[in-house]
N, C-alpha and C. Protein backbone atom coordinates (compact mmCIF):
# COMPACT_ATOMS: atom_id res chain seq x y z
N UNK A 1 0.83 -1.20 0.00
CA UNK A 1 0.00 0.00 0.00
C UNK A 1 0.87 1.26 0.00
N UNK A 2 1.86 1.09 -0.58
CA UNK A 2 3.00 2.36 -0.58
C UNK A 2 2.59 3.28 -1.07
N UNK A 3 1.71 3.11 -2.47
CA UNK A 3 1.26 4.61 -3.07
C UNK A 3 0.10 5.13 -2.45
N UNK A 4 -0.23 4.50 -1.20
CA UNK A 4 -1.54 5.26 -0.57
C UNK A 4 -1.51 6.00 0.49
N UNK A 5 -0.07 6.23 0.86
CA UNK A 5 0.40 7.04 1.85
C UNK A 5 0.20 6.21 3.31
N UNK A 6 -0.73 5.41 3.11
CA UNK A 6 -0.58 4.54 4.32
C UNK A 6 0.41 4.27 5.14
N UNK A 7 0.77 4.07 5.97
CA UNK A 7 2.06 3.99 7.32
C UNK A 7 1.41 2.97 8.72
N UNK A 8 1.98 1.91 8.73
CA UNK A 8 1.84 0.90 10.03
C UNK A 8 3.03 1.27 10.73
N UNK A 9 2.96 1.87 12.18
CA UNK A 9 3.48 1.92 13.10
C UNK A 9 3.55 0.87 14.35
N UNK A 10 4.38 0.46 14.78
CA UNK A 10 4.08 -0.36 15.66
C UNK A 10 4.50 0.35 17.29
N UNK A 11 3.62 -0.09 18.46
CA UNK A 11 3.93 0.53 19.82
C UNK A 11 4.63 -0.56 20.61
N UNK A 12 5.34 -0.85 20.98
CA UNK A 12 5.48 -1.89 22.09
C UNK A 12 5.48 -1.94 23.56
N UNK A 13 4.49 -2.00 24.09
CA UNK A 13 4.32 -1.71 25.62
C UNK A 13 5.16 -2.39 26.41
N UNK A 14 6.40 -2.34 26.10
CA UNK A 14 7.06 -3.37 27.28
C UNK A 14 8.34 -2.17 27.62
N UNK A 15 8.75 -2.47 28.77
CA UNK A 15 9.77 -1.75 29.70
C UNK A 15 11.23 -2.12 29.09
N UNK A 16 11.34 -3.52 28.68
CA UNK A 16 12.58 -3.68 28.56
C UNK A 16 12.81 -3.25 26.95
N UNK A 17 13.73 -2.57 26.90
CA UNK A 17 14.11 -1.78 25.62
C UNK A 17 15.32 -3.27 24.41
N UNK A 18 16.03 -4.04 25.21
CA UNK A 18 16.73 -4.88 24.68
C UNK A 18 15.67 -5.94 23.88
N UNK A 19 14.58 -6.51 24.86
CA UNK A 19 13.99 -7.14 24.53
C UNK A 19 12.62 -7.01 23.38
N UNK A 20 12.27 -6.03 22.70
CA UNK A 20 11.98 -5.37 22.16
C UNK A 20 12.91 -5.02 20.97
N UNK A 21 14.16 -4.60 20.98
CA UNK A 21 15.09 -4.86 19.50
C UNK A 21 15.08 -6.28 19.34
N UNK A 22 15.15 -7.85 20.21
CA UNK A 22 15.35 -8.57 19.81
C UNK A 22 14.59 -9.15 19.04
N UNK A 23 13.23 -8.80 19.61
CA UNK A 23 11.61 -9.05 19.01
C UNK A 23 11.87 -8.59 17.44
N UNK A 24 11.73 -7.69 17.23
CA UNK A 24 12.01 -6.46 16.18
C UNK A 24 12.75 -6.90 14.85
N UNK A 25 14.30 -7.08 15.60
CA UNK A 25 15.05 -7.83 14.45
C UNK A 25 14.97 -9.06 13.99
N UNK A 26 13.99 -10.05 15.24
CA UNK A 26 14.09 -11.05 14.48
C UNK A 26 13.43 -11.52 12.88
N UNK A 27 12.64 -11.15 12.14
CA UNK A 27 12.36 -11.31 11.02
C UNK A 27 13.44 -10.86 9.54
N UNK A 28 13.94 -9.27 9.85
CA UNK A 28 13.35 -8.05 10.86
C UNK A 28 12.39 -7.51 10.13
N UNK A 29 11.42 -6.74 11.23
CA UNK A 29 10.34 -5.75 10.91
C UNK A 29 11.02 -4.83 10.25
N UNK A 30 10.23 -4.22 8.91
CA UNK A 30 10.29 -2.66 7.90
C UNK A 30 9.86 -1.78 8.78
N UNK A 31 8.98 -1.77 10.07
CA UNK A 31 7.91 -0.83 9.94
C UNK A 31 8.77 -0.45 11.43
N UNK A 32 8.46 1.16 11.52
CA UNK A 32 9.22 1.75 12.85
C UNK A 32 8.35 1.27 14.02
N UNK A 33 9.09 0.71 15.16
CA UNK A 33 8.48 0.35 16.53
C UNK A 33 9.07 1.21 17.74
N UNK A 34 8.01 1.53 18.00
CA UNK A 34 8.43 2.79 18.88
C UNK A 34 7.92 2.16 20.52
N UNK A 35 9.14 2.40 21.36
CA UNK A 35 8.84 1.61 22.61
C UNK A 35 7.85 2.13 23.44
N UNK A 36 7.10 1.98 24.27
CA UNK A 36 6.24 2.95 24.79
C UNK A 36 6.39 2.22 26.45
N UNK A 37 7.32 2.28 27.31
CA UNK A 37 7.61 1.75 28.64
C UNK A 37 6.57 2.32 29.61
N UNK A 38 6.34 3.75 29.31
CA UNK A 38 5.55 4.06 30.64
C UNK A 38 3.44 4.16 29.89
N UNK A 39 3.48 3.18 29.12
CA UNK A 39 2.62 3.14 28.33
C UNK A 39 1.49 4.49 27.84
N UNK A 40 2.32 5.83 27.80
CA UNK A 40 1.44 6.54 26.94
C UNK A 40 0.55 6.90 26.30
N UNK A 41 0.95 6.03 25.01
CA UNK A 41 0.66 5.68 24.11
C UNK A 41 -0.37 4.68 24.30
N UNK A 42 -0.57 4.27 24.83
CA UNK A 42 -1.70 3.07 25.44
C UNK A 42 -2.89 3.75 26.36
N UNK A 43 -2.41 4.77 26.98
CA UNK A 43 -3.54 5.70 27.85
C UNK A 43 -3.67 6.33 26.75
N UNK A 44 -3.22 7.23 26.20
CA UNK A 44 -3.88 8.33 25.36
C UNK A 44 -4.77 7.82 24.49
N UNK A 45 -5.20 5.96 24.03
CA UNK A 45 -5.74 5.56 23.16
C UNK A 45 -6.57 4.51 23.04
N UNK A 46 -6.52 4.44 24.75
CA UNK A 46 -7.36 3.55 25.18
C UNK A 46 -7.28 2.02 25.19
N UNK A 47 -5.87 1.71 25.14
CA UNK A 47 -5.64 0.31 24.84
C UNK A 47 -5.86 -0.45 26.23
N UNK A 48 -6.80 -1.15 26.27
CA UNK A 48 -6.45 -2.29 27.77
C UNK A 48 -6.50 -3.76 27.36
N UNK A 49 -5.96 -3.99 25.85
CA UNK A 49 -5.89 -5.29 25.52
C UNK A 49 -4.32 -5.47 24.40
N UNK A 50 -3.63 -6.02 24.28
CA UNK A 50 -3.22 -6.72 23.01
C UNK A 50 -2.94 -7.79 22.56
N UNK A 51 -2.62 -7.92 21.23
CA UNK A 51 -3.01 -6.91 20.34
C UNK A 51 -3.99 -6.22 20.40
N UNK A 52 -3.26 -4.60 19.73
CA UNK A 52 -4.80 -3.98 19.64
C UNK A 52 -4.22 -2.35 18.58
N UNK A 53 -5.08 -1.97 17.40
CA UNK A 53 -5.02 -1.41 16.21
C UNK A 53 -6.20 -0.24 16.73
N UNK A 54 -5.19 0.79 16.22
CA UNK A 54 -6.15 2.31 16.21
C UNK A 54 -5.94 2.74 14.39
N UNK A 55 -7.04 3.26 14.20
CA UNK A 55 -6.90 3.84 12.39
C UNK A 55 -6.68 5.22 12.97
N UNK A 56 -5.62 6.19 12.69
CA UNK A 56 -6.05 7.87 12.13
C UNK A 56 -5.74 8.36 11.24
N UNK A 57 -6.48 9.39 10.67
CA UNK A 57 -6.24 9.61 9.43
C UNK A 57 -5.01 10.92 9.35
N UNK A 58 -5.46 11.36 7.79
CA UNK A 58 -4.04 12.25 7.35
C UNK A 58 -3.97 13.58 8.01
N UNK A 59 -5.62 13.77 9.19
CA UNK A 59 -6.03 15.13 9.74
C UNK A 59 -5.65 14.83 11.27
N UNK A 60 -5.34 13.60 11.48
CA UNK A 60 -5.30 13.45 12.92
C UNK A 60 -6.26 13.04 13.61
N UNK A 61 -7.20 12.13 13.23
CA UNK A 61 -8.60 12.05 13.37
C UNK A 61 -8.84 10.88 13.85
N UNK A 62 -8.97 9.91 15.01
CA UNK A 62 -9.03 8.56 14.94
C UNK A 62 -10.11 8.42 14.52
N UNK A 63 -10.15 7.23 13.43
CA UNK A 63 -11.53 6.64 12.47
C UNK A 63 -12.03 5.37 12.81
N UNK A 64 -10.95 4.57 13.88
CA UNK A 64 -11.39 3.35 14.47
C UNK A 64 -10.50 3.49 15.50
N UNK A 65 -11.30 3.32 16.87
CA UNK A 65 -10.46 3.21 17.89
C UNK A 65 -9.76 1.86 18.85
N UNK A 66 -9.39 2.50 19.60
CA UNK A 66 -8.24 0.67 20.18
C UNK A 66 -9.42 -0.33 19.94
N UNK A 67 -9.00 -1.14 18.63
CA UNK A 67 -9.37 -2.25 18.37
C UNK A 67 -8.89 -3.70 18.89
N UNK A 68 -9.50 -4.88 19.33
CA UNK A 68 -8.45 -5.51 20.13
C UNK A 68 -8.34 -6.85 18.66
N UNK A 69 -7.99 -6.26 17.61
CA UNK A 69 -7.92 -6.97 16.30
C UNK A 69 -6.52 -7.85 15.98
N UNK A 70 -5.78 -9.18 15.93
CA UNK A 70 -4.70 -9.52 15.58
C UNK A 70 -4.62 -9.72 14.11
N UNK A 71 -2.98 -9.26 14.13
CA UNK A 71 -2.55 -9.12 12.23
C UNK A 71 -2.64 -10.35 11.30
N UNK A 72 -2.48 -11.02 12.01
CA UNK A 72 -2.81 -12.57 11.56
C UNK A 72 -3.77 -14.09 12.56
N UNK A 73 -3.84 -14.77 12.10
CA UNK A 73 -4.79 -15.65 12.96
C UNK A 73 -3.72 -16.71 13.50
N UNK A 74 -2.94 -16.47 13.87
CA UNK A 74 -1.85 -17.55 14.85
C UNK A 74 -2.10 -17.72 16.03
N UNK A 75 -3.18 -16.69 16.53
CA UNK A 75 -3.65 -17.10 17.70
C UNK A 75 -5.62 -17.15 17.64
N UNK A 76 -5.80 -17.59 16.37
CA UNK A 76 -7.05 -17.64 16.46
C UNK A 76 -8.18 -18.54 17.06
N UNK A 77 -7.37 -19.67 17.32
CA UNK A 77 -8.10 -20.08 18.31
C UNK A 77 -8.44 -19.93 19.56
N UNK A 78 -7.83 -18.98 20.11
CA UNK A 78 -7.68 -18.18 21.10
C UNK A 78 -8.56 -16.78 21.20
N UNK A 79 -8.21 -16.02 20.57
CA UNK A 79 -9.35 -14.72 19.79
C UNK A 79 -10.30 -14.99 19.33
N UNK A 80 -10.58 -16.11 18.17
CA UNK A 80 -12.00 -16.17 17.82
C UNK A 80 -12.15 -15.13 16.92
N UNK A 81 -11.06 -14.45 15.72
CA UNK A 81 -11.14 -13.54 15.30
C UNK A 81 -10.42 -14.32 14.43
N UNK A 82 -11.05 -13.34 13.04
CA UNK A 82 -10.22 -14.28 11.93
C UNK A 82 -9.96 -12.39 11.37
N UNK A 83 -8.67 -12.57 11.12
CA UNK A 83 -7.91 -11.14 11.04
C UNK A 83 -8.38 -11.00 9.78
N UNK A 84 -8.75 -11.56 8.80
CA UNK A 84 -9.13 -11.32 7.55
C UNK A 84 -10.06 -10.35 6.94
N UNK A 85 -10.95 -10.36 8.30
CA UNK A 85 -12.23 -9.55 8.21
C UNK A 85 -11.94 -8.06 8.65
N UNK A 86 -10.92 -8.07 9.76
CA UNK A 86 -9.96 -6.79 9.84
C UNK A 86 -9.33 -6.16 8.96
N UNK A 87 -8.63 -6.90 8.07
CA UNK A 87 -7.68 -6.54 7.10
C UNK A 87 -8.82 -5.82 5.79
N UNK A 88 -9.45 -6.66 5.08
CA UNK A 88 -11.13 -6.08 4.47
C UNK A 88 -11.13 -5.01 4.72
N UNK A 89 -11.39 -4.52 5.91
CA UNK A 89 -11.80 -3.63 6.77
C UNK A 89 -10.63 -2.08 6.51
N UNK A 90 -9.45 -2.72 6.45
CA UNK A 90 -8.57 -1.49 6.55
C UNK A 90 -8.00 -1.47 5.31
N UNK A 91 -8.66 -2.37 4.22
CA UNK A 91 -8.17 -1.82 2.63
C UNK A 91 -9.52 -1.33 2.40
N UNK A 92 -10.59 -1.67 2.85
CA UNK A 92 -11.73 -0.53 2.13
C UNK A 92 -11.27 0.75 2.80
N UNK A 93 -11.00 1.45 4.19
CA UNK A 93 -10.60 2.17 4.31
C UNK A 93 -9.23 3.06 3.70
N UNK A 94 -8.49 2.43 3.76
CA UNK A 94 -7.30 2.87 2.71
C UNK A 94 -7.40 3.55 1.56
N UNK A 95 -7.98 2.37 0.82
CA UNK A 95 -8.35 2.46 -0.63
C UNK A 95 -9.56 2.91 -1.15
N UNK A 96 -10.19 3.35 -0.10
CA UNK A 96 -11.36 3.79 -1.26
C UNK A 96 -12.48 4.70 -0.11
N UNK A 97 -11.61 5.08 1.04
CA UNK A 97 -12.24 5.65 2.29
C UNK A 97 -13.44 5.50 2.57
N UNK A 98 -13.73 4.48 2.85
CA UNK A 98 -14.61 3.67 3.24
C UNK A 98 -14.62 2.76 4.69
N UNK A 99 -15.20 3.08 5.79
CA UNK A 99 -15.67 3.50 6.52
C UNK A 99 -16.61 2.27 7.63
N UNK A 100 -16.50 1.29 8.46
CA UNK A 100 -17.69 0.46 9.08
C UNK A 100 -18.27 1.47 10.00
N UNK A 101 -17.66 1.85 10.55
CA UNK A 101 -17.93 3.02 11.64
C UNK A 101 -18.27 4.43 11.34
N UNK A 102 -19.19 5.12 11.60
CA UNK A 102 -19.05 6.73 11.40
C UNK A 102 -18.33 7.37 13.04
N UNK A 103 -18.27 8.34 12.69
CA UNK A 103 -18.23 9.17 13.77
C UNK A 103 -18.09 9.16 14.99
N UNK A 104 -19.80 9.30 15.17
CA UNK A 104 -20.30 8.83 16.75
C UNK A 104 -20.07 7.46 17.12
N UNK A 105 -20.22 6.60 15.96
CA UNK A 105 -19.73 4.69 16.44
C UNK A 105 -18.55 5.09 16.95
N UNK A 106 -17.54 5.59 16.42
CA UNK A 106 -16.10 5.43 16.81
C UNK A 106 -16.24 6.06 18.67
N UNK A 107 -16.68 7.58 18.30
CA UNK A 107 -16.99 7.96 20.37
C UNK A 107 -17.59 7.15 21.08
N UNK A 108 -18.53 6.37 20.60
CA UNK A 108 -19.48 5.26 21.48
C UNK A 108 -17.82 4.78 21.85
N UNK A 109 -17.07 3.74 21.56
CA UNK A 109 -16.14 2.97 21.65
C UNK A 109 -14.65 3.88 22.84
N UNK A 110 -14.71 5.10 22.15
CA UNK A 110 -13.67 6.03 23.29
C UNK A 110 -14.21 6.19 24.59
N UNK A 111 -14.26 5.46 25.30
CA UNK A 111 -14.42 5.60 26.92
C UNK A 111 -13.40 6.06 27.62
N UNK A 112 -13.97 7.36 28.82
CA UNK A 112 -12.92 7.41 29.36
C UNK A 112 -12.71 6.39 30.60
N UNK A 113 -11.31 6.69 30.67
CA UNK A 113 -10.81 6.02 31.70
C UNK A 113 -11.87 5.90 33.34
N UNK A 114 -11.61 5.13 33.96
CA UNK A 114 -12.31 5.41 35.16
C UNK A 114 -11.08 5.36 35.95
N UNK A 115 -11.28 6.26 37.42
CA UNK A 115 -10.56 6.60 38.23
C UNK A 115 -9.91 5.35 38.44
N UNK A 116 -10.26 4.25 38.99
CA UNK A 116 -9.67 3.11 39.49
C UNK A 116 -8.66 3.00 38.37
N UNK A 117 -8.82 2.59 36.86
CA UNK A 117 -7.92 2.52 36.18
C UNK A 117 -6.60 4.04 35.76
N UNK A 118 -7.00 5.01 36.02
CA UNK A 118 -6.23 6.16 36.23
C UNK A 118 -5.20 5.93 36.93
N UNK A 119 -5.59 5.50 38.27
CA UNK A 119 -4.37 4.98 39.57
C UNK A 119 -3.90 3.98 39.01
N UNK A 120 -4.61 2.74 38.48
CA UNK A 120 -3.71 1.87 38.07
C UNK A 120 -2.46 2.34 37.23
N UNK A 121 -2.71 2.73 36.19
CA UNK A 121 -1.83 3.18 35.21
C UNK A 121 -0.43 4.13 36.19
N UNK A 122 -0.87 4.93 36.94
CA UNK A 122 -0.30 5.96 37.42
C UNK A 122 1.21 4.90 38.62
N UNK A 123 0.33 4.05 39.13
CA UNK A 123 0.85 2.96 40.08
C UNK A 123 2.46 2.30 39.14
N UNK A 124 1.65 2.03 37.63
CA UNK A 124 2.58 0.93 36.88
C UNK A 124 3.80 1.69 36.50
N UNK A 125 3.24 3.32 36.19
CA UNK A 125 4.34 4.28 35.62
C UNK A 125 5.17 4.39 36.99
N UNK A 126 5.35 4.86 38.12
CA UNK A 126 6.14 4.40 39.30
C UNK A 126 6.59 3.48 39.70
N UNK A 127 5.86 2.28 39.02
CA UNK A 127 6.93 0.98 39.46
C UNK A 127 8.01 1.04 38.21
N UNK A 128 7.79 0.92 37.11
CA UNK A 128 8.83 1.57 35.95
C UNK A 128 10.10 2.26 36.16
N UNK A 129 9.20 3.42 36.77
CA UNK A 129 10.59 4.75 36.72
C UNK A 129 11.16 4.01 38.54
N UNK A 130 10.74 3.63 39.37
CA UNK A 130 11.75 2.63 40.54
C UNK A 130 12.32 1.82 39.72
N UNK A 131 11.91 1.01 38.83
CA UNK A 131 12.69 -0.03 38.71
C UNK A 131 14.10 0.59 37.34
N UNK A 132 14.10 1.73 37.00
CA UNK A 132 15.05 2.00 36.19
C UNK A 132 15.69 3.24 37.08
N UNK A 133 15.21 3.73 38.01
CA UNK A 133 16.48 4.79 38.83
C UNK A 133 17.57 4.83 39.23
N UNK A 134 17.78 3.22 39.66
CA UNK A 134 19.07 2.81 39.63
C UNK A 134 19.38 1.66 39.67
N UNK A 135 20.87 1.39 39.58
CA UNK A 135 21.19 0.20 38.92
C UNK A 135 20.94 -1.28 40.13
N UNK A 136 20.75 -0.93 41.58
CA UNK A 136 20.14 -1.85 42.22
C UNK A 136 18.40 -2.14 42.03
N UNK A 137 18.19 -1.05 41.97
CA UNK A 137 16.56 -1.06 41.84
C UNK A 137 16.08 -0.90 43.50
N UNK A 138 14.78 -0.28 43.91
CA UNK A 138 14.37 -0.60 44.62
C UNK A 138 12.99 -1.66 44.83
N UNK A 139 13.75 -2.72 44.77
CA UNK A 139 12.72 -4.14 44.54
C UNK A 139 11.32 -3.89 45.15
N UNK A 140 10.99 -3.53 46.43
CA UNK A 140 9.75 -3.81 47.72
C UNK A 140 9.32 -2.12 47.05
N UNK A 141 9.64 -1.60 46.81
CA UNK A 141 8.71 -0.55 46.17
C UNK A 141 8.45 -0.47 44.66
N UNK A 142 8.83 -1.27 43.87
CA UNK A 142 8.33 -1.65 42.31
C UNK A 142 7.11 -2.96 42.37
N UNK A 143 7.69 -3.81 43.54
CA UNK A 143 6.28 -4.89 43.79
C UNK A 143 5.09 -4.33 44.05
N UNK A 144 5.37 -3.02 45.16
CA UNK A 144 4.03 -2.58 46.00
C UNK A 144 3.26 -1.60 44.59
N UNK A 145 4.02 -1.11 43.68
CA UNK A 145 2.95 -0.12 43.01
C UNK A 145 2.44 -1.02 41.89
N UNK A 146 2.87 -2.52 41.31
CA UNK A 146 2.98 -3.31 40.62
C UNK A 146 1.87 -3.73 40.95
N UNK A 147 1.48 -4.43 41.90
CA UNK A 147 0.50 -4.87 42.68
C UNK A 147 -0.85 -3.93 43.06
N UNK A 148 -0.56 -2.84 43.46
CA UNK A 148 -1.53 -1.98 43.30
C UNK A 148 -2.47 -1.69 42.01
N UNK A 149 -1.00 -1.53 40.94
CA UNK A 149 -1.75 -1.61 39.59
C UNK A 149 -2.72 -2.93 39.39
N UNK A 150 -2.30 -4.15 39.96
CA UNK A 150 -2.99 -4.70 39.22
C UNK A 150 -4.43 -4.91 40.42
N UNK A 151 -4.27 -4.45 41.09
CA UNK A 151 -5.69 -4.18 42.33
C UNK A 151 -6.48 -3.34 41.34
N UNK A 152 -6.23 -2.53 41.08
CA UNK A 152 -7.15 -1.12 40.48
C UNK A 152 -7.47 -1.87 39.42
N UNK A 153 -6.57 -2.51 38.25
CA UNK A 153 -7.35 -3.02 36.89
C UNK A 153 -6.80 -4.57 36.97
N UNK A 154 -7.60 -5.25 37.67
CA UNK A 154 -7.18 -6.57 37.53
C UNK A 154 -7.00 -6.85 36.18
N UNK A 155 -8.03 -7.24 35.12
CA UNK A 155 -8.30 -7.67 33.66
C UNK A 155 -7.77 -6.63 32.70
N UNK A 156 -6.74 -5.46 32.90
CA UNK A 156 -6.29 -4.74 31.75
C UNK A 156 -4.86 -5.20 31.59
N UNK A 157 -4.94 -5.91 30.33
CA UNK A 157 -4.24 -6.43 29.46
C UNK A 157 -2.87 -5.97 30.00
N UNK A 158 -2.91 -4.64 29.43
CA UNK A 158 -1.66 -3.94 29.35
C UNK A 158 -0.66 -3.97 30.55
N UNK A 159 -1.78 -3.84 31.73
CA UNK A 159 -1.42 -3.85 32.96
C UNK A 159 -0.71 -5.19 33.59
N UNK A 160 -1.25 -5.88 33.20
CA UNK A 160 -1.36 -7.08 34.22
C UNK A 160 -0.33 -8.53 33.05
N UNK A 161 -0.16 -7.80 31.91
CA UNK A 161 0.44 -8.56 31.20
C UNK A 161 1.69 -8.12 31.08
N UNK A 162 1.88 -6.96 31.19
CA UNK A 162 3.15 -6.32 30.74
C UNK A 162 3.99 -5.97 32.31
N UNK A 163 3.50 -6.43 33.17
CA UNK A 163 3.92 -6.63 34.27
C UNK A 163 4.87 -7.85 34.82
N UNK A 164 4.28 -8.65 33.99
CA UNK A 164 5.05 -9.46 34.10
C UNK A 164 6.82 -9.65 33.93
N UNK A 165 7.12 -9.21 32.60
CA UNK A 165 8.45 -8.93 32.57
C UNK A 165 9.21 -8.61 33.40
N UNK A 166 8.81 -7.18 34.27
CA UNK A 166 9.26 -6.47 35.15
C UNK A 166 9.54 -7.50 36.54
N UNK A 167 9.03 -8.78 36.55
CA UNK A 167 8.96 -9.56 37.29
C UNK A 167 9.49 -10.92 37.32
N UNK A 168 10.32 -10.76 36.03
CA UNK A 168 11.18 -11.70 35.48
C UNK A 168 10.02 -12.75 35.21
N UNK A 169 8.88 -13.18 34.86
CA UNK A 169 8.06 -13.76 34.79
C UNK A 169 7.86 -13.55 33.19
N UNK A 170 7.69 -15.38 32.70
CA UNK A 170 7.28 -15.44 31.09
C UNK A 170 5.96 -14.70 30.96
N UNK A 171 6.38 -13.61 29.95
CA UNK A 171 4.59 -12.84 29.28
C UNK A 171 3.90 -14.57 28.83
N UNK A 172 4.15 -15.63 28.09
CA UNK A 172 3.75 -16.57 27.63
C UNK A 172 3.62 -17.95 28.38
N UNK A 173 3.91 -17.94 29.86
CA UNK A 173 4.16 -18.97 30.95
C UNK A 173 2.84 -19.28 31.47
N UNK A 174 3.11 -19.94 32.55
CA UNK A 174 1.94 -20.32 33.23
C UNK A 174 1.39 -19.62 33.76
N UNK A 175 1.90 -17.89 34.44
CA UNK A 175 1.41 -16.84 34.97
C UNK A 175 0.07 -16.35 34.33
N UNK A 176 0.72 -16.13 33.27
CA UNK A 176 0.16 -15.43 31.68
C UNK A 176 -1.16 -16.79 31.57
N UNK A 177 -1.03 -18.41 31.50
CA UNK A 177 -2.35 -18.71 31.45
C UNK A 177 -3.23 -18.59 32.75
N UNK A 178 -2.61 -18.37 34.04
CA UNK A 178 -3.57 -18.20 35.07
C UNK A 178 -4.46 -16.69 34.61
N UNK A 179 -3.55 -15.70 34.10
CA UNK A 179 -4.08 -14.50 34.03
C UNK A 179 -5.28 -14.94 33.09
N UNK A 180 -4.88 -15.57 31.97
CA UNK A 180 -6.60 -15.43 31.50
C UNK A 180 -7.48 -16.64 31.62
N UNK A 181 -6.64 -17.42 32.77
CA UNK A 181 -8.26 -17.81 33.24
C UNK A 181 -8.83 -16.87 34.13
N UNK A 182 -8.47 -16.57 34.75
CA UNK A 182 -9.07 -15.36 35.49
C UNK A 182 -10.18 -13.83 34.50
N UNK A 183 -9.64 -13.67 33.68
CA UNK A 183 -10.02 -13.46 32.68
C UNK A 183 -11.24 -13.81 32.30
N UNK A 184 -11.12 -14.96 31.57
CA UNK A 184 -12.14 -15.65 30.98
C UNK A 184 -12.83 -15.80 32.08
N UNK A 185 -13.14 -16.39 32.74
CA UNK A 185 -14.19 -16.38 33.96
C UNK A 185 -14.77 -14.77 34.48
N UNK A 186 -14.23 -14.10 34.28
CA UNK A 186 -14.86 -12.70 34.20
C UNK A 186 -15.62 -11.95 33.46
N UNK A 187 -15.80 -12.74 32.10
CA UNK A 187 -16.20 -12.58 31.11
C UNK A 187 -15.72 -12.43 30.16
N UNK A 188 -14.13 -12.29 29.97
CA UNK A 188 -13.15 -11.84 28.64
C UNK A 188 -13.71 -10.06 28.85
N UNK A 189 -13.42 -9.19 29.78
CA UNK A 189 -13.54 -7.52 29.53
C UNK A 189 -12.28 -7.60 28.66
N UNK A 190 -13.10 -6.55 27.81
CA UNK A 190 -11.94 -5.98 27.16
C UNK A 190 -11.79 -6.34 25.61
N UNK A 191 -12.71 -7.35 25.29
CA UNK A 191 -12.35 -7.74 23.68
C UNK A 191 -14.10 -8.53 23.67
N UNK A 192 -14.61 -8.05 22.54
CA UNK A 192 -15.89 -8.59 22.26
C UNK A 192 -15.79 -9.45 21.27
N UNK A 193 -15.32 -11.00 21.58
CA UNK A 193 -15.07 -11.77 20.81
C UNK A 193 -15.99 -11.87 19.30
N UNK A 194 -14.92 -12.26 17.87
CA UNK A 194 -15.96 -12.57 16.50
C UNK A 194 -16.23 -11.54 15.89
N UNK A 195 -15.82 -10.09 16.37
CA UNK A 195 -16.06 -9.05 15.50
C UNK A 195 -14.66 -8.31 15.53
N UNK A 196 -13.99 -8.64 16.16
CA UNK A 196 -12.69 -7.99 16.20
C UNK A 196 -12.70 -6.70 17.07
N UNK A 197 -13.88 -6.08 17.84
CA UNK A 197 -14.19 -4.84 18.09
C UNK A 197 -13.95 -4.76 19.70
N UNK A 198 -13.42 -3.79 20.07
CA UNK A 198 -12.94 -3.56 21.34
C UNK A 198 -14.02 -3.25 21.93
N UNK A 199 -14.38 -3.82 23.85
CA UNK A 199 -15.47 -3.82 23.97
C UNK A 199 -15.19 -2.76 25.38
N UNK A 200 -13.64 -2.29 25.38
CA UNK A 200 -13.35 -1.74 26.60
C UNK A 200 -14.52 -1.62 27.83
């Protein structure tokens, strides 16, 4: 889609900056990945799942918001999303500005934050900046705001997954399947399985 001005950016919500080039180079990815440690980029856009895809346009305009959509179906038995119907989705847009959503669909979908998740986020960005101030770290105060975060948003993705690292703990281990059974027994918040559509 080069002559359509189109541009895939990628965010990576994880803290560790090494681990993230290794990700990166391994193929390697064309497309710029921009680290996002104290997840930003994830508050400003509402992400509490990933994967997860925002459209904006050439005005600055988001036209689909944090979608919890994957690029391919390698984990589709898992999602229940067949990325295909996504992809559809973002060449009619591309190519011919065309549109599932208007407007107001897209604001229905921008929720703001709620306080509880505010602190969470706020909790995870302080265990972060402890755990990179110095080169010992202060361990018992990166657990306590770690933990807090995940009190305030048990089931946000971002939170409670990307925490892990920081904890020397596999994102893909047994932690990671307790997390979504816990999850799933909650109902799956956060992804409205079969349509690809974020149910924040």
């Amino acid at each position: 889609m080069q002559d359509t001005g189109f541009t895939v950016i990628a965010v990576a919500l994880d803290a560790d900056e090494n681990a993230v080039r290794e990700w990166a180079n391994k193929e390697p990815l064309t497309i710029p990945v921009l680290i996002d440690k104290f997840h930003v980029v994830a508050d400003l856009y509402g992400f509490v799942n990933v994967p997860a895809v925002i459209w904006i346009d050439e005005n600055d305009k988001i036209v689909r918001s944090a979608d919890g959509t994957p690029g391919s179906d390698l984990f589709r038995s898992f999602s229940h999303v067949d990325s295909e119907v996504h992809h559809n989705l973002l060449r009619s847009w591309v190519r011919h500005e065309k549109r599932d959503l208007d407007d107001d669909q897209v604001r229905q979908f921008q929720l703001a934050p709620t306080q509880e998740l505010q602190f969470a986020r706020l909790h995870r960005r302080i265990a972060v900046a402890l755990r990179e101030r110095n080169s010992q770290g202060d361990a018992a105060g990166v657990e306590k705001h770690l933990q807090l975060a995940e009190d305030l948003a048990p089931f946000d993705w971002t939170i409670r997954r990307g925490n892990m690292p920081l904890r020397d703990v596999d994102p893909f281990g047994e932690k990671f399947f307790e997390f979504v059974g816990e999850w799933s027994k909650a109902g799956r918040p956060g992804y409205q399985l079969g349509t690809g559509r974020d149910s924040n």
